[in-house]
C-alpha atoms as a PDB file:
ATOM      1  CA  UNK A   1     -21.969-165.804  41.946  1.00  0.00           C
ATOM      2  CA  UNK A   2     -24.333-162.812  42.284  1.00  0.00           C
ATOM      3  CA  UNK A   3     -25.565-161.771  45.290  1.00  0.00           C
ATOM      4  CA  UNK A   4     -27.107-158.789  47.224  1.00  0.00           C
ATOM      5  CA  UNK A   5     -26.376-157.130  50.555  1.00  0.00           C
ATOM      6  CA  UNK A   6     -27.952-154.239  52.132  1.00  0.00           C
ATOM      7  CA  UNK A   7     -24.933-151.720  53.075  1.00  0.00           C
ATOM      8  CA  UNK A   8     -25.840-148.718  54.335  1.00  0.00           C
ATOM      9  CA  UNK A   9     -29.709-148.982  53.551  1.00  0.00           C
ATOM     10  CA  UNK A  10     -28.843-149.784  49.913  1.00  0.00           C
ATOM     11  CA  UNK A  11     -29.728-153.027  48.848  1.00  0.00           C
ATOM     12  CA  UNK A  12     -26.658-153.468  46.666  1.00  0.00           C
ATOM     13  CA  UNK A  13     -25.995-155.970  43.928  1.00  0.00           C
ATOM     14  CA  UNK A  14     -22.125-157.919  43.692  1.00  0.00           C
ATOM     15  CA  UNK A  15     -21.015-160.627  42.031  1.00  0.00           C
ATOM     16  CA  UNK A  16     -17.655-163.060  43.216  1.00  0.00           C
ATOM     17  CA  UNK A  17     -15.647-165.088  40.510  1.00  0.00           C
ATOM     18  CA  UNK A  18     -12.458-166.726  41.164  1.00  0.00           C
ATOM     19  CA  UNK A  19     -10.215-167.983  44.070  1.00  0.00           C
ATOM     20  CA  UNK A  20      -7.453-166.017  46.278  1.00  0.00           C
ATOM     21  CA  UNK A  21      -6.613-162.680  47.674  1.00  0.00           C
ATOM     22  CA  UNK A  22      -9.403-160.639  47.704  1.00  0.00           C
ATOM     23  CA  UNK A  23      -9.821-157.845  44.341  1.00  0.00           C
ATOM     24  CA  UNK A  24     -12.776-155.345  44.504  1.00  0.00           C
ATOM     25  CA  UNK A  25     -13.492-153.876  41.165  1.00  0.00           C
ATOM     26  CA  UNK A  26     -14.810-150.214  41.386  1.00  0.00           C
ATOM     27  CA  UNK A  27     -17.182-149.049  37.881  1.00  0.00           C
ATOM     28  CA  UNK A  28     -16.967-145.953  36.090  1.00  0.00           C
ATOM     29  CA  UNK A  29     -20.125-143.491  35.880  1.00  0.00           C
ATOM     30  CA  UNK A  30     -23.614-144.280  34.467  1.00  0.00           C
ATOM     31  CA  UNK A  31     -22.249-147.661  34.197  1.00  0.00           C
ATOM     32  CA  UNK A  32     -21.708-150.778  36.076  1.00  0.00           C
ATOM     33  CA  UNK A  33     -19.973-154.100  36.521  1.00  0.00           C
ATOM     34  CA  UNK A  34     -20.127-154.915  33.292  1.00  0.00           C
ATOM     35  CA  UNK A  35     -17.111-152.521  32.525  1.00  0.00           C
ATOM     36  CA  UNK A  36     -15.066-155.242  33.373  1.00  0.00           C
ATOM     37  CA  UNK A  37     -16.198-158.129  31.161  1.00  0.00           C
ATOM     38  CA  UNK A  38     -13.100-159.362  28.984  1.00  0.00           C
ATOM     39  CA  UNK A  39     -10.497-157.082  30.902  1.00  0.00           C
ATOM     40  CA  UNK A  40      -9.916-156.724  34.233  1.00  0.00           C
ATOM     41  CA  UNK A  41     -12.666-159.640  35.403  1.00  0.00           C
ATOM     42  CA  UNK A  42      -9.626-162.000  33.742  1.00  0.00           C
ATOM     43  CA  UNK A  43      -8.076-161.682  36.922  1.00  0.00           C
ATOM     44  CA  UNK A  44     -10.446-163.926  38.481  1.00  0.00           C
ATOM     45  CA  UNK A  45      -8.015-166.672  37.517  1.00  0.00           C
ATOM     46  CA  UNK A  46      -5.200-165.369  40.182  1.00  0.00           C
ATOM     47  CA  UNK A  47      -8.032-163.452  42.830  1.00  0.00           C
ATOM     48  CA  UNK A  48     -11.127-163.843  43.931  1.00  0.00           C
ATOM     49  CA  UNK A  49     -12.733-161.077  42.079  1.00  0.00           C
ATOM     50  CA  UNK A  50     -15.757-158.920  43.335  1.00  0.00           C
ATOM     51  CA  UNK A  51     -17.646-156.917  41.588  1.00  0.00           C
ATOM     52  CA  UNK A  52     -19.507-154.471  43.379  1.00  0.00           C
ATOM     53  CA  UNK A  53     -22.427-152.727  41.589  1.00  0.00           C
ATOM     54  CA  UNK A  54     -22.775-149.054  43.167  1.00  0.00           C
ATOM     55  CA  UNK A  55     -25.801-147.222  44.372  1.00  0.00           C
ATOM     56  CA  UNK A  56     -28.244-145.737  41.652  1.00  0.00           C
ATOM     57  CA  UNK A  57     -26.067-147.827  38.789  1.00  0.00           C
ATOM     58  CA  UNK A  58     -26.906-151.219  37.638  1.00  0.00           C
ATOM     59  CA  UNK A  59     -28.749-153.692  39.413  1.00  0.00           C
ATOM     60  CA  UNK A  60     -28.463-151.518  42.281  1.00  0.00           C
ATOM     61  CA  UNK A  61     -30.986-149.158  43.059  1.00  0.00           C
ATOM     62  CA  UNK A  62     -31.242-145.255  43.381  1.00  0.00           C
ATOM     63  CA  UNK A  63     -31.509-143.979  46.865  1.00  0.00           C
ATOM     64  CA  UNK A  64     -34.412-141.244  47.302  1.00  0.00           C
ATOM     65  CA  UNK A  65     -32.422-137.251  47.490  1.00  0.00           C
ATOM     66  CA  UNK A  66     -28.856-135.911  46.971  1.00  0.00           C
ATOM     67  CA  UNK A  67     -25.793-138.347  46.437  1.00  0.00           C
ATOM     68  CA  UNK A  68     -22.367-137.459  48.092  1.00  0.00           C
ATOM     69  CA  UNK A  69     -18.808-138.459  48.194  1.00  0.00           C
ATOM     70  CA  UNK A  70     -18.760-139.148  51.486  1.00  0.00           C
ATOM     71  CA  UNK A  71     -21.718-141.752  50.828  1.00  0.00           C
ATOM     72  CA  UNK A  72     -20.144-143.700  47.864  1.00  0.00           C
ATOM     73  CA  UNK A  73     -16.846-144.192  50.142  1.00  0.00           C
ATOM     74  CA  UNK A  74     -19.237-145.061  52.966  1.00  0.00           C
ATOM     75  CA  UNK A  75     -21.071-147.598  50.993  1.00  0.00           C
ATOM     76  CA  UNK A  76     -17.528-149.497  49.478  1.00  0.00           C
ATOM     77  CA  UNK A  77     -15.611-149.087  53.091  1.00  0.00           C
ATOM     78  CA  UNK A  78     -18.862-151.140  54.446  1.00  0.00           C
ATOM     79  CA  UNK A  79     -19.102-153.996  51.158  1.00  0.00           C
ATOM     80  CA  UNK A  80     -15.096-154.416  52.156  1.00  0.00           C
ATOM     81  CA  UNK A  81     -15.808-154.862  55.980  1.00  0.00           C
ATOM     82  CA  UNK A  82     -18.887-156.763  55.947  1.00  0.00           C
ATOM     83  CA  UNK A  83     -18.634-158.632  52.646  1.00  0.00           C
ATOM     84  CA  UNK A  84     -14.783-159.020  51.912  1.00  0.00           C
ATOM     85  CA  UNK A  85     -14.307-159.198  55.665  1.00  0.00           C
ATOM     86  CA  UNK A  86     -10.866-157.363  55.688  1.00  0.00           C
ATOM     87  CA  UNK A  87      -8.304-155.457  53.582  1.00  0.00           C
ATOM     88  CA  UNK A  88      -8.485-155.842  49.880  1.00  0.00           C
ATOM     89  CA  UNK A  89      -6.558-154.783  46.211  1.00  0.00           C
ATOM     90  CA  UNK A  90      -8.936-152.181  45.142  1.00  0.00           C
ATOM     91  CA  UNK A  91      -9.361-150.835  41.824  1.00  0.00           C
ATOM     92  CA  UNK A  92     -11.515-148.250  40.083  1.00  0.00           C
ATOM     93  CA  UNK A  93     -12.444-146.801  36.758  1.00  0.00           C
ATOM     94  CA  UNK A  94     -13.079-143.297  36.214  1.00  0.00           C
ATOM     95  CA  UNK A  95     -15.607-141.937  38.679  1.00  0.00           C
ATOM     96  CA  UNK A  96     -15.345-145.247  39.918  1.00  0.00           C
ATOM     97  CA  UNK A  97     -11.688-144.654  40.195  1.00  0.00           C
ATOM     98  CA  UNK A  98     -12.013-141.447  42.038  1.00  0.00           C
ATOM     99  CA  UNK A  99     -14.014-143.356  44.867  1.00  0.00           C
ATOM    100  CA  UNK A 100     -11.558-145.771  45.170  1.00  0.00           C
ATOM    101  CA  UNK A 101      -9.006-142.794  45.323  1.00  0.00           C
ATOM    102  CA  UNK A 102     -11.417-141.661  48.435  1.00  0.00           C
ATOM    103  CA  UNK A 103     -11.447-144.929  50.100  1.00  0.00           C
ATOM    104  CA  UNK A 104      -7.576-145.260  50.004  1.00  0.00           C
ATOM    105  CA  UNK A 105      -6.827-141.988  51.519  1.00  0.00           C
ATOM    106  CA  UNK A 106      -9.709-142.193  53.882  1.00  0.00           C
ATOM    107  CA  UNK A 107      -9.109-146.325  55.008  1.00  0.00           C
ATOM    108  CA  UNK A 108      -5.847-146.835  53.926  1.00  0.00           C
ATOM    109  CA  UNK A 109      -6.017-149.943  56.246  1.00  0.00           C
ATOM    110  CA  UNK A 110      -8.523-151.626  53.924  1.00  0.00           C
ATOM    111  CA  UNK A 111      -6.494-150.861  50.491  1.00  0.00           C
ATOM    112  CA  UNK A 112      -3.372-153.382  49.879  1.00  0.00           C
ATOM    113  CA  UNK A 113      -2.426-151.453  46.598  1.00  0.00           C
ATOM    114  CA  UNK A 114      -4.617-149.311  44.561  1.00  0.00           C
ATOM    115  CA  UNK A 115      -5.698-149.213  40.763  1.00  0.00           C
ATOM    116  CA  UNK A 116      -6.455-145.936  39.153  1.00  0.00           C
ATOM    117  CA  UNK A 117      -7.863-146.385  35.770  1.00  0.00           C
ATOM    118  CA  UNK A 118      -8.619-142.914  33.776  1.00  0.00           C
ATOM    119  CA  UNK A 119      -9.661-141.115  36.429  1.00  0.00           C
ATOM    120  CA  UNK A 120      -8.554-137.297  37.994  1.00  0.00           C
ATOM    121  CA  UNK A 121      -8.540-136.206  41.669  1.00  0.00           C
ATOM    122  CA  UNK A 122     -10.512-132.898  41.564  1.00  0.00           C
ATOM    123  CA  UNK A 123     -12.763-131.777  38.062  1.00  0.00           C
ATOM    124  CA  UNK A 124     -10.071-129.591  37.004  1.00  0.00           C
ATOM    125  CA  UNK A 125      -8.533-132.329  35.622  1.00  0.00           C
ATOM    126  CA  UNK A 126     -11.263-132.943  33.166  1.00  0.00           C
ATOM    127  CA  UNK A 127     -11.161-132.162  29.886  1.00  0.00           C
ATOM    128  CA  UNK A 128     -15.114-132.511  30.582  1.00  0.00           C
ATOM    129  CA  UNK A 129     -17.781-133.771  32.659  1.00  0.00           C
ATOM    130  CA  UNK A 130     -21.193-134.798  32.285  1.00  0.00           C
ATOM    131  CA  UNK A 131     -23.845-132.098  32.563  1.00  0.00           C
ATOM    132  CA  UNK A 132     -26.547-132.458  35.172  1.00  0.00           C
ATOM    133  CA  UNK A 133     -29.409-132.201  32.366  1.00  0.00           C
ATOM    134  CA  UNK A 134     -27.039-133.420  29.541  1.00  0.00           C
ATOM    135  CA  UNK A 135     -28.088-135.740  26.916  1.00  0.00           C
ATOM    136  CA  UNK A 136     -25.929-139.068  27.100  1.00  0.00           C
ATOM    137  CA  UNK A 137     -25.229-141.379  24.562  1.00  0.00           C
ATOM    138  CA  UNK A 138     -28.484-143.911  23.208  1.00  0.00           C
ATOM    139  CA  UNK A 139     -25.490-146.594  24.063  1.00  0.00           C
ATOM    140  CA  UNK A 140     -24.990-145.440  27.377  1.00  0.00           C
ATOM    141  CA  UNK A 141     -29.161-145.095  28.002  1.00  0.00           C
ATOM    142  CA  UNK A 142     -29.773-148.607  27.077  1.00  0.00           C
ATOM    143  CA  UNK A 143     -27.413-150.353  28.858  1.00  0.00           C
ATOM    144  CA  UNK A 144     -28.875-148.535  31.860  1.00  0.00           C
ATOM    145  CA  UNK A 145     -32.153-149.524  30.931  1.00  0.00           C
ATOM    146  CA  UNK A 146     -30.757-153.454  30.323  1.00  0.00           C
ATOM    147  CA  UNK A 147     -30.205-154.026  34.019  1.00  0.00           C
ATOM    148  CA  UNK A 148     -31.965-151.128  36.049  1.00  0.00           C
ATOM    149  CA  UNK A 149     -34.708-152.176  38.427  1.00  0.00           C
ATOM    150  CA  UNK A 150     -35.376-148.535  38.310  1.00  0.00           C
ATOM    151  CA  UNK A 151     -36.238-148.725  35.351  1.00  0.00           C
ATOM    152  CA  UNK A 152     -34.997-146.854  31.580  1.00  0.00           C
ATOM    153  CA  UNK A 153     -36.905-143.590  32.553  1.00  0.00           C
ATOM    154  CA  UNK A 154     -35.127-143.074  35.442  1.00  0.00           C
ATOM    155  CA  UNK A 155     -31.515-143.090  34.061  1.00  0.00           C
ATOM    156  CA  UNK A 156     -32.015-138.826  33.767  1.00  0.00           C
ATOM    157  CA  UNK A 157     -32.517-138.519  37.503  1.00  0.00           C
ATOM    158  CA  UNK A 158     -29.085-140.603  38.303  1.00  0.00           C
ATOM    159  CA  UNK A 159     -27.173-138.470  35.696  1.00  0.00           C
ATOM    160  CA  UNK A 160     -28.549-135.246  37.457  1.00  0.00           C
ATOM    161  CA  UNK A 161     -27.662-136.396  40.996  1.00  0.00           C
ATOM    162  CA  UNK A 162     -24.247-137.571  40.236  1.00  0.00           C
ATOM    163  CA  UNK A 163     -23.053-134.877  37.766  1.00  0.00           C
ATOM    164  CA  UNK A 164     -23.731-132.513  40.349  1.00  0.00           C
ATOM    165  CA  UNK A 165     -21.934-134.520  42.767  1.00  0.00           C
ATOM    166  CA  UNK A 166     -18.890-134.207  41.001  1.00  0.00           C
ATOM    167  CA  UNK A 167     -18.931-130.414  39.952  1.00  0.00           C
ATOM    168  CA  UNK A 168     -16.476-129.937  43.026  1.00  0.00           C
ATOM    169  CA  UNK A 169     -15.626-133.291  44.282  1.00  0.00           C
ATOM    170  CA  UNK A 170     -11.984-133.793  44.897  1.00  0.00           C
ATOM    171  CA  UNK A 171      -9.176-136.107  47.109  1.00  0.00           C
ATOM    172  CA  UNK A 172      -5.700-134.896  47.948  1.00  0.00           C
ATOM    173  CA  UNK A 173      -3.452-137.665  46.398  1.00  0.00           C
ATOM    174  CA  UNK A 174      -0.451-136.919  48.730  1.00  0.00           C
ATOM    175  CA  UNK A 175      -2.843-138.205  51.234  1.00  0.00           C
ATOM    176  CA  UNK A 176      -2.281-141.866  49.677  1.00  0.00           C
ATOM    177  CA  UNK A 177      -0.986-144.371  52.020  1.00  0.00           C
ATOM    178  CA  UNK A 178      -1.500-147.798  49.685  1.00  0.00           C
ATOM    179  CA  UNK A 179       1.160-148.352  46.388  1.00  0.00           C
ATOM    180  CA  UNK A 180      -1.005-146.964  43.393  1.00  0.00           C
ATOM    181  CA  UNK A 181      -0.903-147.576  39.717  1.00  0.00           C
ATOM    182  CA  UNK A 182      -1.969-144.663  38.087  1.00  0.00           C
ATOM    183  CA  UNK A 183      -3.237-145.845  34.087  1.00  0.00           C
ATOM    184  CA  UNK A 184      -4.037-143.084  31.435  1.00  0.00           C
ATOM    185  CA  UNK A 185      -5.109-143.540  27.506  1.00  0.00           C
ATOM    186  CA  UNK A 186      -2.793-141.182  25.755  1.00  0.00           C
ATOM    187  CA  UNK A 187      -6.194-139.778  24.212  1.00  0.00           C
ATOM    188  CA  UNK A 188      -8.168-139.732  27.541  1.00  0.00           C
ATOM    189  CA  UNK A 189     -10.575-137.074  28.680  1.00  0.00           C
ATOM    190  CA  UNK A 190      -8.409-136.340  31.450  1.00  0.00           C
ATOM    191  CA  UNK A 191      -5.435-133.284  31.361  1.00  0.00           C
ATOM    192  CA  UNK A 192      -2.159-135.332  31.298  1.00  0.00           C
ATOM    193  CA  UNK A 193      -0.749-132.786  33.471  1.00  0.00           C
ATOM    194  CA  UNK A 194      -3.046-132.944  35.896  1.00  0.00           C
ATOM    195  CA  UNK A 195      -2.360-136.914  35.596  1.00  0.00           C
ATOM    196  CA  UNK A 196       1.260-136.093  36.039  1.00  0.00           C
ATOM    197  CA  UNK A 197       0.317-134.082  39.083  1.00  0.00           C
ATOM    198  CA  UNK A 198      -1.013-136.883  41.142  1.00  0.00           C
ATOM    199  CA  UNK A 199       1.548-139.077  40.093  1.00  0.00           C
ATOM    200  CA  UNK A 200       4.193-136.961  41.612  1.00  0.00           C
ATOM    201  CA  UNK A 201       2.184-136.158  44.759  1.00  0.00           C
ATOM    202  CA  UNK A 202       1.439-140.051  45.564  1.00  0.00           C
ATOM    203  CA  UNK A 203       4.487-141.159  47.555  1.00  0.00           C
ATOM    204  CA  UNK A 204       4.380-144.491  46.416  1.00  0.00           C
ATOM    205  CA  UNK A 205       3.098-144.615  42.803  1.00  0.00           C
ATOM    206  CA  UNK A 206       3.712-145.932  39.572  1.00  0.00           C
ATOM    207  CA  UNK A 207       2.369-144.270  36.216  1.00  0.00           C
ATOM    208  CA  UNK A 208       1.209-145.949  32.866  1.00  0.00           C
ATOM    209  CA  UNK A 209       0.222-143.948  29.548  1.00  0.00           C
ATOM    210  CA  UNK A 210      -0.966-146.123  27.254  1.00  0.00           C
ATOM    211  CA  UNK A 211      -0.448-145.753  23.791  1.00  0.00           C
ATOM    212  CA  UNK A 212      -3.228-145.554  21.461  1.00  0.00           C
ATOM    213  CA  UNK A 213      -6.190-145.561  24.038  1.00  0.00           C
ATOM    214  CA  UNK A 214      -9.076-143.479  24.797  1.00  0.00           C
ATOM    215  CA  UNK A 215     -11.659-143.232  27.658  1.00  0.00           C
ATOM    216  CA  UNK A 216     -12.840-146.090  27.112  1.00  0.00           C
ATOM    217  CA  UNK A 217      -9.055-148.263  27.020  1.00  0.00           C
ATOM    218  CA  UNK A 218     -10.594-150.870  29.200  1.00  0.00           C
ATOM    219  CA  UNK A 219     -12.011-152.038  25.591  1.00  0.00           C
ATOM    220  CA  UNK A 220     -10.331-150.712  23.329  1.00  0.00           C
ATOM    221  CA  UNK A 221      -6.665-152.211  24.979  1.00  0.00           C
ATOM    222  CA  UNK A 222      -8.376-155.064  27.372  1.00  0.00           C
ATOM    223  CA  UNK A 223      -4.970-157.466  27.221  1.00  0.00           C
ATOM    224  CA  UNK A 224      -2.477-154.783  28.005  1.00  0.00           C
ATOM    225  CA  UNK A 225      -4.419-153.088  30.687  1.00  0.00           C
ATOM    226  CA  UNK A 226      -4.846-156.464  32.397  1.00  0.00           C
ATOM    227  CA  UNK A 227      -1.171-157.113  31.964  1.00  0.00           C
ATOM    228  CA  UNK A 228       0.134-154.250  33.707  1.00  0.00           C
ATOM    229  CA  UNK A 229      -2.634-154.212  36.466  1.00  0.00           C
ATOM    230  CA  UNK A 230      -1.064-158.058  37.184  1.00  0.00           C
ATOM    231  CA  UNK A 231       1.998-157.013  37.076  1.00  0.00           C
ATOM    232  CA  UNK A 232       1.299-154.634  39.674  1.00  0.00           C
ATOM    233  CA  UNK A 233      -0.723-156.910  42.179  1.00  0.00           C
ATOM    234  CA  UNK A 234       1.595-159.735  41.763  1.00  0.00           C
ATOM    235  CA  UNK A 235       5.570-158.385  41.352  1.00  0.00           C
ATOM    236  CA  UNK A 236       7.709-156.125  42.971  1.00  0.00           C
ATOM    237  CA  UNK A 237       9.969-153.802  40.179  1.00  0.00           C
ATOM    238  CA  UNK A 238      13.499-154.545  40.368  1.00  0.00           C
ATOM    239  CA  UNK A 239      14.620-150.681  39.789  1.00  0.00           C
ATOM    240  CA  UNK A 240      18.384-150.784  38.132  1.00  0.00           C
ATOM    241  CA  UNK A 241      18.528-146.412  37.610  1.00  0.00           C
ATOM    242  CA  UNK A 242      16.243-145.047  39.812  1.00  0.00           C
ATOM    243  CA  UNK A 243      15.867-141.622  39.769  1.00  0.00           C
ATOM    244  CA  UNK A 244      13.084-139.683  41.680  1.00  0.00           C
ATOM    245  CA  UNK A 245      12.260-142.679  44.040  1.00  0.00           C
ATOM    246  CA  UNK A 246      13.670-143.132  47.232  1.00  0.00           C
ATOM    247  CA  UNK A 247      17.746-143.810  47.197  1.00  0.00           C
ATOM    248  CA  UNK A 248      17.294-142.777  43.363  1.00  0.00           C
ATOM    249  CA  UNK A 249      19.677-140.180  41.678  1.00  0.00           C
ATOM    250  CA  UNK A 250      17.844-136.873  42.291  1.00  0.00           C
ATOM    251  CA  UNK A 251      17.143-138.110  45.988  1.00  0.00           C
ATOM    252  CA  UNK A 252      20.843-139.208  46.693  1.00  0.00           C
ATOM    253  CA  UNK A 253      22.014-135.325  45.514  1.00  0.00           C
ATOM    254  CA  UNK A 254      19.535-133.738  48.031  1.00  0.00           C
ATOM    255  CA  UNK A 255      21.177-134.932  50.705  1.00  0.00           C
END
């Protein structure tokens, strides 16, 4: 059911679906709930699923001057304290990703486990990112346009604001308190080093590259994404070799 709340002067747009725990979904860039439709929002049928439309993307409006990190993780600690009403499973794609990457190392008391879907924890880890007077994709434009009460013509001032936001935004992942799942396309945008990276620097993390996937893996994969992102809400790994985890191999020979 689709609702609006006012959060931090924002009068934001969410929609609920299902029954159980509590799941908030997190958007990628110049985008908005709709990222979820076929894939993720399946999980509706074990959580109750919320879908949280963030500021300046779509039916939620822009916000007059500069956007910030520290706003965007300010705007989804209030939705999960005011609208969820306690802790949550949190997930996020791409930019969306790297604010739920914020949240969890900033309120790891409000993240159960974490979802990190194509996303990187500083730019470097970009293969590119948008540029502040860019030209995006017609696709990308209209879909803005679909939803916006901002209207189609203001879609340029939203990819200026939050292109320049992320020119040098970045989140220590060794800072990660929640159990993350950390999910890659094997043709992503993102360095698969610097993937690597924060996989070895969360101290309680598992990794996924998926085969055959882009960017946009959410779509192009929507059954096995949603399988392993169950898998990871609902089970516990039973481990039979571990090696770099704790009481693994590697950490039984340091000693």
């Amino acid at each position: 059911m689709a609702e609006y709340v006012t959060i931090n002067n924002v009068r934001s747009w969410y929609d609920t679906e299902g029954e159980g725990e509590p799941l908030v979904l997190l958007h990628g860039g110049f985008s908005d709930s709709r990222d979820f439709d076929g894939n993720l929002r399946k999980l509706a049928e074990k959580f109750k699923v919320y879908l949280l439309d963030r500021r300046g993307h779509g039916h939620t409006p822009d916000v007059d001057g500069p956007v910030s990190i520290d706003m965007l993780v300010d705007d989804v600690v209030a939705f999960i304290e005011e609208v969820v009403g306690g802790p949550a499973y949190l997930a996020g794609y791409s930019s969306g990703g790297f604010v739920a990457l914020a949240v969890a190392s900033r309120r790891p008391d409000l993240v159960r486990k974490l979802v990190l879907v194509s996303t990187a924890y500083a730019p470097e880890g970009w293969l590119f990112l948008p540029e502040p007077d860019g030209q995006m994709p017609q696709q990308l434009v209209d879909r803005y346009a679909e939803v916006s009460p901002d209207g189609g013509d203001h879609f340029p001032v939203v990819v200026r604001k939050f292109a320049e936001m992320e020119l040098d935004a970045a989140v220590d992942p060794g800072a990660l308190a929640s159990p993350t799942l950390i999910l890659v396309g094997d043709d992503d945008m993102i360095h698969l080093r610097h993937i690597v990276d924060m996989y070895e620097a969360v101290p309680d993390a598992q990794l996924g590259i998926v085969p055959a996937a882009t960017h946009l893996m959410l779509f192009e994969r929507p059954d096995l994404v949603t399988r392993l992102v169950d898998e990871f809400l609902t089970t516990e790994p039973v481990l039979l070799m571990p090696v770099r985890r704790p009481g693994g191999i590697l950490a039984q020979q340091q000693r």
